[in-house]
C-alpha atoms as a PDB file:
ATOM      1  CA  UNK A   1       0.000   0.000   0.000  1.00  0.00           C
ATOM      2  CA  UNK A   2       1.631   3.340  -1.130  1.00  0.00           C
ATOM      3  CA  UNK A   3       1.213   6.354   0.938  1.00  0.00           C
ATOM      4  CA  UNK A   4      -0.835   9.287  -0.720  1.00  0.00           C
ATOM      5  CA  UNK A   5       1.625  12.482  -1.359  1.00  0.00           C
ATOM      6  CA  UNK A   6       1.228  13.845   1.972  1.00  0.00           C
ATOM      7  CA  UNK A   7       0.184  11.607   4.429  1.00  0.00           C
ATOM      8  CA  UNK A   8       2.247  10.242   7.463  1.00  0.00           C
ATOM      9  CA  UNK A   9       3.011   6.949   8.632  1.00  0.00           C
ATOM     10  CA  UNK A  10       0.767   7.313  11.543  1.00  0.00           C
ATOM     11  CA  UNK A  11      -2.235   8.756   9.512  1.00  0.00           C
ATOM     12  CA  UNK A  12      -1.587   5.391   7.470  1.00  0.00           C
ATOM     13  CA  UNK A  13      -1.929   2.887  10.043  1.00  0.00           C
ATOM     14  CA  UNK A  14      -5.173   4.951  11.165  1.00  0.00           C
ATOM     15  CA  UNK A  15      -6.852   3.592   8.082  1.00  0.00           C
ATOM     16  CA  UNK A  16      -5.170   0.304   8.738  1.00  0.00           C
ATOM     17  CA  UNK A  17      -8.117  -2.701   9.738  1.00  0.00           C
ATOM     18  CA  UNK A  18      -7.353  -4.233  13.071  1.00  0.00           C
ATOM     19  CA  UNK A  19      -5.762  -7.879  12.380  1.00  0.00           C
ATOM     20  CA  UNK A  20      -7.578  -9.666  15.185  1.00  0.00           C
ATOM     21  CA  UNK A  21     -10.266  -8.457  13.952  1.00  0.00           C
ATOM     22  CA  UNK A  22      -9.739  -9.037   9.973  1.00  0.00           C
ATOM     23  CA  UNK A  23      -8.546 -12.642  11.947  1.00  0.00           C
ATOM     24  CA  UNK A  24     -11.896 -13.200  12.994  1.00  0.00           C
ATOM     25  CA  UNK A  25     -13.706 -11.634  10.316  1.00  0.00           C
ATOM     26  CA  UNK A  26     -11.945 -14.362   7.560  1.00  0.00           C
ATOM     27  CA  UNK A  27     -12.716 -17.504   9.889  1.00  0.00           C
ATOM     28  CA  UNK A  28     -16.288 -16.256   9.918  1.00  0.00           C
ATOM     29  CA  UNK A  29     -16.334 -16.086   6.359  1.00  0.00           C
ATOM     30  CA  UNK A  30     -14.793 -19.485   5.520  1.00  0.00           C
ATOM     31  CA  UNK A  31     -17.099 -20.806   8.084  1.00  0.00           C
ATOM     32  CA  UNK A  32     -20.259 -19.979   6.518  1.00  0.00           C
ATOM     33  CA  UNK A  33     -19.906 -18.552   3.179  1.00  0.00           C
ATOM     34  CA  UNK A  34     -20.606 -21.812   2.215  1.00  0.00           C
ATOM     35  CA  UNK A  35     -24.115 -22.325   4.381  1.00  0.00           C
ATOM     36  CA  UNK A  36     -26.074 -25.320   2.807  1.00  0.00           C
ATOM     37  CA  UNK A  37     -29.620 -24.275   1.618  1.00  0.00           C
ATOM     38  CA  UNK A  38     -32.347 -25.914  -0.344  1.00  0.00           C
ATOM     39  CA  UNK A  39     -32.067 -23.919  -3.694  1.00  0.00           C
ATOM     40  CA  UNK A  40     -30.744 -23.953  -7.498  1.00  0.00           C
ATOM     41  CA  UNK A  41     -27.877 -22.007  -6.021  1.00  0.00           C
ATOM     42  CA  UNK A  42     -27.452 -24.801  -3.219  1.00  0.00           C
ATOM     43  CA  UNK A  43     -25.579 -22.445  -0.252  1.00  0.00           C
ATOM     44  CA  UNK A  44     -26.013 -19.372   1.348  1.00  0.00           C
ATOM     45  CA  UNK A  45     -23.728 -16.683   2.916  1.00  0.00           C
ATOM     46  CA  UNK A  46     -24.293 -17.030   6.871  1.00  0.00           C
ATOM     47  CA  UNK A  47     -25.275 -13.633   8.945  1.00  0.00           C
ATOM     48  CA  UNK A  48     -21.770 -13.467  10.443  1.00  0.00           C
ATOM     49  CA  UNK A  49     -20.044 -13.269   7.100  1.00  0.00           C
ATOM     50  CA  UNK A  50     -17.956  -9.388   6.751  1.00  0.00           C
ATOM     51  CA  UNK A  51     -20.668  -7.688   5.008  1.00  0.00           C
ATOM     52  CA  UNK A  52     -21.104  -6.560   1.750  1.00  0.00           C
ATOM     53  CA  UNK A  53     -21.936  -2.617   0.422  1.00  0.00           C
ATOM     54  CA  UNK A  54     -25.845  -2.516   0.522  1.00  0.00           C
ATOM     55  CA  UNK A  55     -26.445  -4.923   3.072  1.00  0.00           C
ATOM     56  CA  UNK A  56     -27.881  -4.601   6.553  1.00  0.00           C
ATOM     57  CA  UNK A  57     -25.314  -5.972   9.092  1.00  0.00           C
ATOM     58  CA  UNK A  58     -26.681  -8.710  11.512  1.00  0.00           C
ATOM     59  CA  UNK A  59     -27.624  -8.314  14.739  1.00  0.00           C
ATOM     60  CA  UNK A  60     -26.814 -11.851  17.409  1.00  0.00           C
ATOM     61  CA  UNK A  61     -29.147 -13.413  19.676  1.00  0.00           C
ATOM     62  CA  UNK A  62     -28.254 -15.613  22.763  1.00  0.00           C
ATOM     63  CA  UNK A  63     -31.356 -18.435  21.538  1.00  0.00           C
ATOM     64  CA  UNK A  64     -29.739 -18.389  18.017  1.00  0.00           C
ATOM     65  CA  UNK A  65     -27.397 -21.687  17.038  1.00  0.00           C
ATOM     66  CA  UNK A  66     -25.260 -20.281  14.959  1.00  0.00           C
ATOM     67  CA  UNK A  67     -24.549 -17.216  16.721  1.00  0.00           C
ATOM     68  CA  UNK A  68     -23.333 -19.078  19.695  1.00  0.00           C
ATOM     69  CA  UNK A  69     -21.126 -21.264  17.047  1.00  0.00           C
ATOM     70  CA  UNK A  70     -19.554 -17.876  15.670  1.00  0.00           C
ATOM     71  CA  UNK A  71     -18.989 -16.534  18.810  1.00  0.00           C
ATOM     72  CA  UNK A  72     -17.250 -20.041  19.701  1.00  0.00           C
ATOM     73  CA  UNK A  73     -15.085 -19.501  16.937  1.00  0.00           C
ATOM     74  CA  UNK A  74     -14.229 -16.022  17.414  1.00  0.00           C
ATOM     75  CA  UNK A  75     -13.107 -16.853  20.940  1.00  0.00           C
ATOM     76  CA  UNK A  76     -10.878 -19.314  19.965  1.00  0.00           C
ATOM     77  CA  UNK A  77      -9.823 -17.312  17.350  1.00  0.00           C
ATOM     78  CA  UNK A  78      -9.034 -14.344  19.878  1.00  0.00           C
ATOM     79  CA  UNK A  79      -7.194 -16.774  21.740  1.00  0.00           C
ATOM     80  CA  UNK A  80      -4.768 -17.786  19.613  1.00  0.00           C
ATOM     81  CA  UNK A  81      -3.862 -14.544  18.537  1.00  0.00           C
ATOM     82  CA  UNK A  82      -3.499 -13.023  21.771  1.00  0.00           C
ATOM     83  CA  UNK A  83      -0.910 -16.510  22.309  1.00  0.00           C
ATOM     84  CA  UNK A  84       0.682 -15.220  18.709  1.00  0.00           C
ATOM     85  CA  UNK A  85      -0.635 -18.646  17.467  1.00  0.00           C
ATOM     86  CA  UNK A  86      -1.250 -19.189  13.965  1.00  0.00           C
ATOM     87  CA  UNK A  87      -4.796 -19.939  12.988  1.00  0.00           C
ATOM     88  CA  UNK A  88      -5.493 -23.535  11.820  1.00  0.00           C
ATOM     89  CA  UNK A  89      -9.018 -24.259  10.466  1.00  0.00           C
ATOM     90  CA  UNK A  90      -9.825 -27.639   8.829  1.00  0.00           C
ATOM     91  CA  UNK A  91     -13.194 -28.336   7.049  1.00  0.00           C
ATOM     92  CA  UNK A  92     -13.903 -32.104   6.924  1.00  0.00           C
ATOM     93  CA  UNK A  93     -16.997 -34.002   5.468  1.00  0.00           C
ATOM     94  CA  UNK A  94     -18.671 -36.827   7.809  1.00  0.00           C
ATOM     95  CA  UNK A  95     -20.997 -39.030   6.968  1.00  0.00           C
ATOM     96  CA  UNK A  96     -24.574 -38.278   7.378  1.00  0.00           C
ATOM     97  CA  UNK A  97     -25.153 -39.975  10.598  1.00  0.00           C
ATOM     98  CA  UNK A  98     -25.270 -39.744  14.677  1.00  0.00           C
ATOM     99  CA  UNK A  99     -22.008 -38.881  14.868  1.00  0.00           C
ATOM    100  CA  UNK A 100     -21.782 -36.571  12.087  1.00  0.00           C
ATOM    101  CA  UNK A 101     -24.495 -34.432  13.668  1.00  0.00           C
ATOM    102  CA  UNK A 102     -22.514 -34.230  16.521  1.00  0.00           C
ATOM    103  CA  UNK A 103     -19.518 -33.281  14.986  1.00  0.00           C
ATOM    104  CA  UNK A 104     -21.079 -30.667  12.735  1.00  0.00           C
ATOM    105  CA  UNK A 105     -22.879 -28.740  15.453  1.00  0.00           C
ATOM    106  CA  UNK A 106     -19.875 -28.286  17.801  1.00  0.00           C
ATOM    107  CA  UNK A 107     -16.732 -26.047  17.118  1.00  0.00           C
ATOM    108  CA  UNK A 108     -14.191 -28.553  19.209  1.00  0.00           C
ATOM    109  CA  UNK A 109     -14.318 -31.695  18.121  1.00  0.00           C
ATOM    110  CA  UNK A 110     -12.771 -35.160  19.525  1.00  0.00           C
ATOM    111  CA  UNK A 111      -9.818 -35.472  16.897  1.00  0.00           C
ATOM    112  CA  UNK A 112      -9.368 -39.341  17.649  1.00  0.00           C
ATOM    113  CA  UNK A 113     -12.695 -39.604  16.556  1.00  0.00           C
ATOM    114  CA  UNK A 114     -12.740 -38.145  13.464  1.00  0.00           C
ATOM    115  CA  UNK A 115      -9.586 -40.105  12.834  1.00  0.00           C
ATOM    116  CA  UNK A 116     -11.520 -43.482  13.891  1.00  0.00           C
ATOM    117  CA  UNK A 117     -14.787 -42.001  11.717  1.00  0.00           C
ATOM    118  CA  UNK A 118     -14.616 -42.089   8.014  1.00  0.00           C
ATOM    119  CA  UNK A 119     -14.113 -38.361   7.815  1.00  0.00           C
ATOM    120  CA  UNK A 120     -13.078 -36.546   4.796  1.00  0.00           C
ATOM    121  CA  UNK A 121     -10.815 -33.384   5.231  1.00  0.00           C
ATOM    122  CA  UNK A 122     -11.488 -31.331   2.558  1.00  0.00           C
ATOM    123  CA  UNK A 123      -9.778 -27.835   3.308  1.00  0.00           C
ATOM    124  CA  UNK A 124      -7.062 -27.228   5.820  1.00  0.00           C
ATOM    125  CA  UNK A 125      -6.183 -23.172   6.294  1.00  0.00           C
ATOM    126  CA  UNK A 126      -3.425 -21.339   8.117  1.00  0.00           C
ATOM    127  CA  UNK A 127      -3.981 -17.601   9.280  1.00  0.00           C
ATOM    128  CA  UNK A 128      -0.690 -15.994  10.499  1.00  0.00           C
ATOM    129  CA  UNK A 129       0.331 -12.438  11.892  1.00  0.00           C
ATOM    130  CA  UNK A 130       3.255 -11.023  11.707  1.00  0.00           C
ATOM    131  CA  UNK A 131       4.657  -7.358  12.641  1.00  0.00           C
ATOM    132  CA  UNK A 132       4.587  -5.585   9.255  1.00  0.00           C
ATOM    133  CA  UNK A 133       8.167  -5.939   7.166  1.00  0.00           C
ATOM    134  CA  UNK A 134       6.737  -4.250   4.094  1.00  0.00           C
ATOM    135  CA  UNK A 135       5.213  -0.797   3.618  1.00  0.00           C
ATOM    136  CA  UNK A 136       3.009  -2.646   0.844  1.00  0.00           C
ATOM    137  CA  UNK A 137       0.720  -4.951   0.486  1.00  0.00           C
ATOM    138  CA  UNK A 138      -2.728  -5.884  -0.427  1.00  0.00           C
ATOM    139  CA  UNK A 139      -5.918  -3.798   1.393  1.00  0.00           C
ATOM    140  CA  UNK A 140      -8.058  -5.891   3.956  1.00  0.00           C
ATOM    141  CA  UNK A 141     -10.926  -5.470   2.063  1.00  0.00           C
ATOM    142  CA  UNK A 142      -8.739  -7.095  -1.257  1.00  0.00           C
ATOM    143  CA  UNK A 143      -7.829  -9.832   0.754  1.00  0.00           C
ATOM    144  CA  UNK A 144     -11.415 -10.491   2.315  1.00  0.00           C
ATOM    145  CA  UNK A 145     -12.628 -10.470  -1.651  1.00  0.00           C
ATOM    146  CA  UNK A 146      -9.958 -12.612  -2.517  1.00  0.00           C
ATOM    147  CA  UNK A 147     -11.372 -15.327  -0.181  1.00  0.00           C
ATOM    148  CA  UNK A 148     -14.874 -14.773  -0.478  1.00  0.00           C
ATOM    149  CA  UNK A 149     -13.998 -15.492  -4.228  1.00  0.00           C
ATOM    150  CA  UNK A 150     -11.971 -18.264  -3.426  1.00  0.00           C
ATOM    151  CA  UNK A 151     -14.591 -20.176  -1.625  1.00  0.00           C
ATOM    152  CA  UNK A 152     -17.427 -19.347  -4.465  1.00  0.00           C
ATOM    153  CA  UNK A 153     -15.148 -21.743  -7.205  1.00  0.00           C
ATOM    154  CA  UNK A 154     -14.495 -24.198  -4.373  1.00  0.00           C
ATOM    155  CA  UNK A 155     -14.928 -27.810  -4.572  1.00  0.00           C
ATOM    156  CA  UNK A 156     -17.237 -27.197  -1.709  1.00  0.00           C
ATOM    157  CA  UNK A 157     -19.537 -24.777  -3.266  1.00  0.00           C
ATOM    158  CA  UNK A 158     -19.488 -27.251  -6.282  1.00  0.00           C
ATOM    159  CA  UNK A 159     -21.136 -29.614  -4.463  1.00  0.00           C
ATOM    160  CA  UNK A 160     -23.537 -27.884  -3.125  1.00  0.00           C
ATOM    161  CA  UNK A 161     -24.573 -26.744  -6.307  1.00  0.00           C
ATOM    162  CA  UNK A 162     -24.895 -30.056  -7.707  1.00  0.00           C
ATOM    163  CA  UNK A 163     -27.275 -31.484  -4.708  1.00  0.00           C
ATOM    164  CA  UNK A 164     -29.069 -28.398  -4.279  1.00  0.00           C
ATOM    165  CA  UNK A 165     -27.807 -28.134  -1.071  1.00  0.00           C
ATOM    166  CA  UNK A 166     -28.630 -31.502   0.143  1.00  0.00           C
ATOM    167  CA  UNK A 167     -25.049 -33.226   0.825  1.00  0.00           C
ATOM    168  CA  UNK A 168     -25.076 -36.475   2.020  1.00  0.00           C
ATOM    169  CA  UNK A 169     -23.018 -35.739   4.678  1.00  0.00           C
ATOM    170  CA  UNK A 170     -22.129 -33.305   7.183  1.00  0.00           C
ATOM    171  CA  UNK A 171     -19.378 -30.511   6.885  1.00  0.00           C
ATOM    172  CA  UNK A 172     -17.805 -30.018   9.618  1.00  0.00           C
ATOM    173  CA  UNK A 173     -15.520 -27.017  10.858  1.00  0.00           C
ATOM    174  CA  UNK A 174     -12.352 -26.827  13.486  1.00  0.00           C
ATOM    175  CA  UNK A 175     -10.632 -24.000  14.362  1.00  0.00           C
ATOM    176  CA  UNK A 176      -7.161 -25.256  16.426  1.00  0.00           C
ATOM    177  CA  UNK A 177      -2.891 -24.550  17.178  1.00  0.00           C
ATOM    178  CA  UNK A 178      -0.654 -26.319  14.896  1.00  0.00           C
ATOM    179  CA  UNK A 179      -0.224 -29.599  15.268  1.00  0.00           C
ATOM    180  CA  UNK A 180      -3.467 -30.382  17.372  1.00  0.00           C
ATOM    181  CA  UNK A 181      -5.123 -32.305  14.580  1.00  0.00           C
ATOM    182  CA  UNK A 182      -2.170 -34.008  12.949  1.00  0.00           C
ATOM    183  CA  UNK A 183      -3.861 -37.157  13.294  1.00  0.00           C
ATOM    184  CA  UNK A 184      -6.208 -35.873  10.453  1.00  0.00           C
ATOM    185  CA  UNK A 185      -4.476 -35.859   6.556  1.00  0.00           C
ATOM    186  CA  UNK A 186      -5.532 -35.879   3.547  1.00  0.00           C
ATOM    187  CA  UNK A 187      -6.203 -38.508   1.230  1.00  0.00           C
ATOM    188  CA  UNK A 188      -4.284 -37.692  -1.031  1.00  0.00           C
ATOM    189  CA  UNK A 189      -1.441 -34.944  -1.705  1.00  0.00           C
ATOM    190  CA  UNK A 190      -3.727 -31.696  -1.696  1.00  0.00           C
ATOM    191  CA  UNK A 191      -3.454 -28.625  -3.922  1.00  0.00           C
ATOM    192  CA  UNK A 192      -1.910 -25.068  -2.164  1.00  0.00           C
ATOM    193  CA  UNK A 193      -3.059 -21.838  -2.813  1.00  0.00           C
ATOM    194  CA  UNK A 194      -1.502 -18.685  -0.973  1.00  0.00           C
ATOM    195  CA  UNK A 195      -3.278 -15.168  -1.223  1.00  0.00           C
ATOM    196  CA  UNK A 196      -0.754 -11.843  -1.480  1.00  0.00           C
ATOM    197  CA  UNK A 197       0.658 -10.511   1.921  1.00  0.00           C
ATOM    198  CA  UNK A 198      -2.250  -8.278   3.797  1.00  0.00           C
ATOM    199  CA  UNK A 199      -1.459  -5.117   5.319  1.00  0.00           C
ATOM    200  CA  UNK A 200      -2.836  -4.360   8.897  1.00  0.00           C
ATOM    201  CA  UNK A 201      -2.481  -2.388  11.534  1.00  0.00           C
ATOM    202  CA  UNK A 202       0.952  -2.810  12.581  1.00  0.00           C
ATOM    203  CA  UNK A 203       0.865  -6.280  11.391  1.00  0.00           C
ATOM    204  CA  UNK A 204       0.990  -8.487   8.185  1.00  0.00           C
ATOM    205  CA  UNK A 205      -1.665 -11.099   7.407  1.00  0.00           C
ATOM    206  CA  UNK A 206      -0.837 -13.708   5.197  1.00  0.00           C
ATOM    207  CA  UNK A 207      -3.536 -16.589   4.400  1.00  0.00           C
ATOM    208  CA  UNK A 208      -3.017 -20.533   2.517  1.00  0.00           C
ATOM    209  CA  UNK A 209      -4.827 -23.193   2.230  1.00  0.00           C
ATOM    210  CA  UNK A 210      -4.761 -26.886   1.272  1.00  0.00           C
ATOM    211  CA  UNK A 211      -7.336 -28.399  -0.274  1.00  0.00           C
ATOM    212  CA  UNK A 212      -8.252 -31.905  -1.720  1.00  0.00           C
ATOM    213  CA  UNK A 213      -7.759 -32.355  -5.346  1.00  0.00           C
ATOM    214  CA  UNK A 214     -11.165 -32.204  -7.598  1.00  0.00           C
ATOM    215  CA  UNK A 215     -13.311 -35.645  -7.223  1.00  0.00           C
ATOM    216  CA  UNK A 216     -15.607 -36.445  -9.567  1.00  0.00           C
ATOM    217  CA  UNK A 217     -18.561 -36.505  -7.518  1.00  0.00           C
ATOM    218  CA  UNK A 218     -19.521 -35.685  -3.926  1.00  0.00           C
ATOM    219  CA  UNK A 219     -18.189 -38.748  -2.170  1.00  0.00           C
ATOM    220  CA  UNK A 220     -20.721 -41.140  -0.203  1.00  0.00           C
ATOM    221  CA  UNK A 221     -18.870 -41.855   3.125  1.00  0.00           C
ATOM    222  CA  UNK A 222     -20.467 -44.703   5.336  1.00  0.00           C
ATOM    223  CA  UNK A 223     -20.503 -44.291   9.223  1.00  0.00           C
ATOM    224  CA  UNK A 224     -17.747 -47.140  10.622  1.00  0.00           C
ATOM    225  CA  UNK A 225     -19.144 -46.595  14.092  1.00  0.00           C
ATOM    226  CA  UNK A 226     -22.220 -47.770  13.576  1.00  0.00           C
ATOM    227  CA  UNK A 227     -22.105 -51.288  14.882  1.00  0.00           C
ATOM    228  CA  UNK A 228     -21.313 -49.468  18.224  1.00  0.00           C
ATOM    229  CA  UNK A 229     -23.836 -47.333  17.554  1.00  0.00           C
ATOM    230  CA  UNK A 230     -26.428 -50.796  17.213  1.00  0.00           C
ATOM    231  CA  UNK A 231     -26.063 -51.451  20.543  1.00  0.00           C
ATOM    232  CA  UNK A 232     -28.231 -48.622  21.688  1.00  0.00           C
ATOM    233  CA  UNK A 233     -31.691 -49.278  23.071  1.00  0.00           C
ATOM    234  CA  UNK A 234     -34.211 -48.942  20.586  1.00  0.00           C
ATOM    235  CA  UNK A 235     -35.450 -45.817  22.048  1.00  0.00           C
ATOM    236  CA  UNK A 236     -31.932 -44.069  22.240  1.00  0.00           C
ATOM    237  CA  UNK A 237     -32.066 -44.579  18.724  1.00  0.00           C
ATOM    238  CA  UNK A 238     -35.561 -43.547  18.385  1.00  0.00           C
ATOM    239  CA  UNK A 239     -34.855 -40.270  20.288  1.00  0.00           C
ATOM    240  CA  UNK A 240     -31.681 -39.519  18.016  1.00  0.00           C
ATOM    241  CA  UNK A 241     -33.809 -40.076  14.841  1.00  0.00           C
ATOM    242  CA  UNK A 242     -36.637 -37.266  15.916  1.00  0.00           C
ATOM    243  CA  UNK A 243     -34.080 -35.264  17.266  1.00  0.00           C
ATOM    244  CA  UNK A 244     -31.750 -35.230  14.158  1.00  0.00           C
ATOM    245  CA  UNK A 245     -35.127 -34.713  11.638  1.00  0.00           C
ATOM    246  CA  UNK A 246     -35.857 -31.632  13.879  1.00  0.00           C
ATOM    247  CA  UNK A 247     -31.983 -30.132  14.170  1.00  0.00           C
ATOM    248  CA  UNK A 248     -31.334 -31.198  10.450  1.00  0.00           C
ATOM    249  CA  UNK A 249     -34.755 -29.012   9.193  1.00  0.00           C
ATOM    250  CA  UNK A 250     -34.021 -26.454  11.986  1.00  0.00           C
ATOM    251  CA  UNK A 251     -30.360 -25.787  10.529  1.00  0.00           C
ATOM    252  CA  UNK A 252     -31.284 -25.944   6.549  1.00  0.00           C
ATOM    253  CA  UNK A 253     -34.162 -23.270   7.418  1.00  0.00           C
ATOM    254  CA  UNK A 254     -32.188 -20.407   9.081  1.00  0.00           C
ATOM    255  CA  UNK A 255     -30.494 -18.313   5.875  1.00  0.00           C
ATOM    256  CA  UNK A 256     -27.427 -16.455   7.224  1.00  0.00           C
ATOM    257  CA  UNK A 257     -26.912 -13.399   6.307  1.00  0.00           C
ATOM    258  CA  UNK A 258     -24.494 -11.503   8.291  1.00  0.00           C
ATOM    259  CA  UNK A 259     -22.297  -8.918   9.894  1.00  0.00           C
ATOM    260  CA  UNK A 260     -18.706  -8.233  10.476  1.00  0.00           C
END
């Protein structure tokens, strides 16, 4: 970012964007750009996504699911950075059982068991912070565009498309340290994509991700804890089948459409 003939440094870094807050603003956004809903389009952008020009920010209530969830994530987002921690966040696809329901409506997960479930990771991204070594770089706003766009050609948003928004399965999102989830890998050697070097406040904000190779279809994983799962009492497992129908409907009715 070059200086306009006659500012100062300091008025510069005035019109700098916070980085925790950028931080928080891109987990929010790969969190639920990519909403599921029932339409042609298949997804939605969820209410906590860094709105757009034109749009009315959202306001968060306590009785709301996924405002709980993004305040979750912002925590542990806050947390990290405040431990100068890079940001790890890892979007995995479960299969469309009890224990991907689980999994999908929590923001810390048991990472033995999504080793021991057949779990998919599908995206695995690094957020990191630096103190600024370079007077340029791209604006917070670029960089938030950058994603957003990013995620709207994703394999991700592909699949939604092509189900409508019905996957069979459940995608699930962890925000961690390095190294907590190393148990999880991917199937298969994934592709990289690093955005340009943001300038923040101070700071420099640089963003990758890894992400599985292009399948050919959405894949159709089966649950391998199931037998366990058998031994239930008929009514457990009549109490998990009303009470997935009515979290499942709950979830695919509430479009996001969100703030910063």
């Amino acid at each position: 970012m070059k200086p306009k003939k006659g500012d100062s440094g300091s008025e510069m870094e005035e019109d700098l964007k916070d980085p925790l807050q950028l931080t928080k603003e891109l987990v929010l956004l790969i969190v639920e750009a990519r909403t599921p809903d029932v339409s042609v389009k298949g997804r939605v952008e969820g209410p906590h996504c860094p709105v757009l020009r034109g749009r009315v920010a959202h306001k968060c209530t306590v009785d709301k699911v996924e405002c709980t969830r993004a305040s979750e994530f912002c925590c542990q987002t806050h947390q990290l950075y405040h431990n100068n921690i890079p940001i790890c966040l890892d979007i995995l696809f479960f299969p469309e059982c009890y224990h991907g329901l689980q999994e999908s409506l929590a923001t810390e997960g048991n990472g033995a068991l999504a080793a021991e479930e057949n779990s998919l990771l599908i995206e695995r991204w690094t957020i990191k912070s630096l103190r600024r070594r370079q007077d340029e770089g791209m604006s917070s706003n670029l960089l938030l565009q950058a994603v957003r766009s990013y995620l709207h050609f994703s394999q991700i948003s592909s699949w939604l498309y092509s189900t409508g928004g019905k996957l069979p399965g459940y995608l699930v999102y962890r925000v961690y340290a390095p190294g907590e989830e190393a148990n999880l890998q991917f199937s298969e050697p994934p592709d990289k994509h690093t955005f340009p070097v943001c300038s923040a406040k101070h700071t420099e904000v640089t963003v990758s991700v890894l992400s599985l190779k292009r399948q050919p279809s959405v894949p159709i994983l089966l649950c391998t804890l199931s037998k366990s799962s058998e031994s239930q009492s008929q009514a457990a497992g009549d109490k998990w089948q009303h009470d997935a129908t009515d979290e499942a409907a709950r979830i695919s009715s509430s479009r996001f459409v969100q703030k910063s």
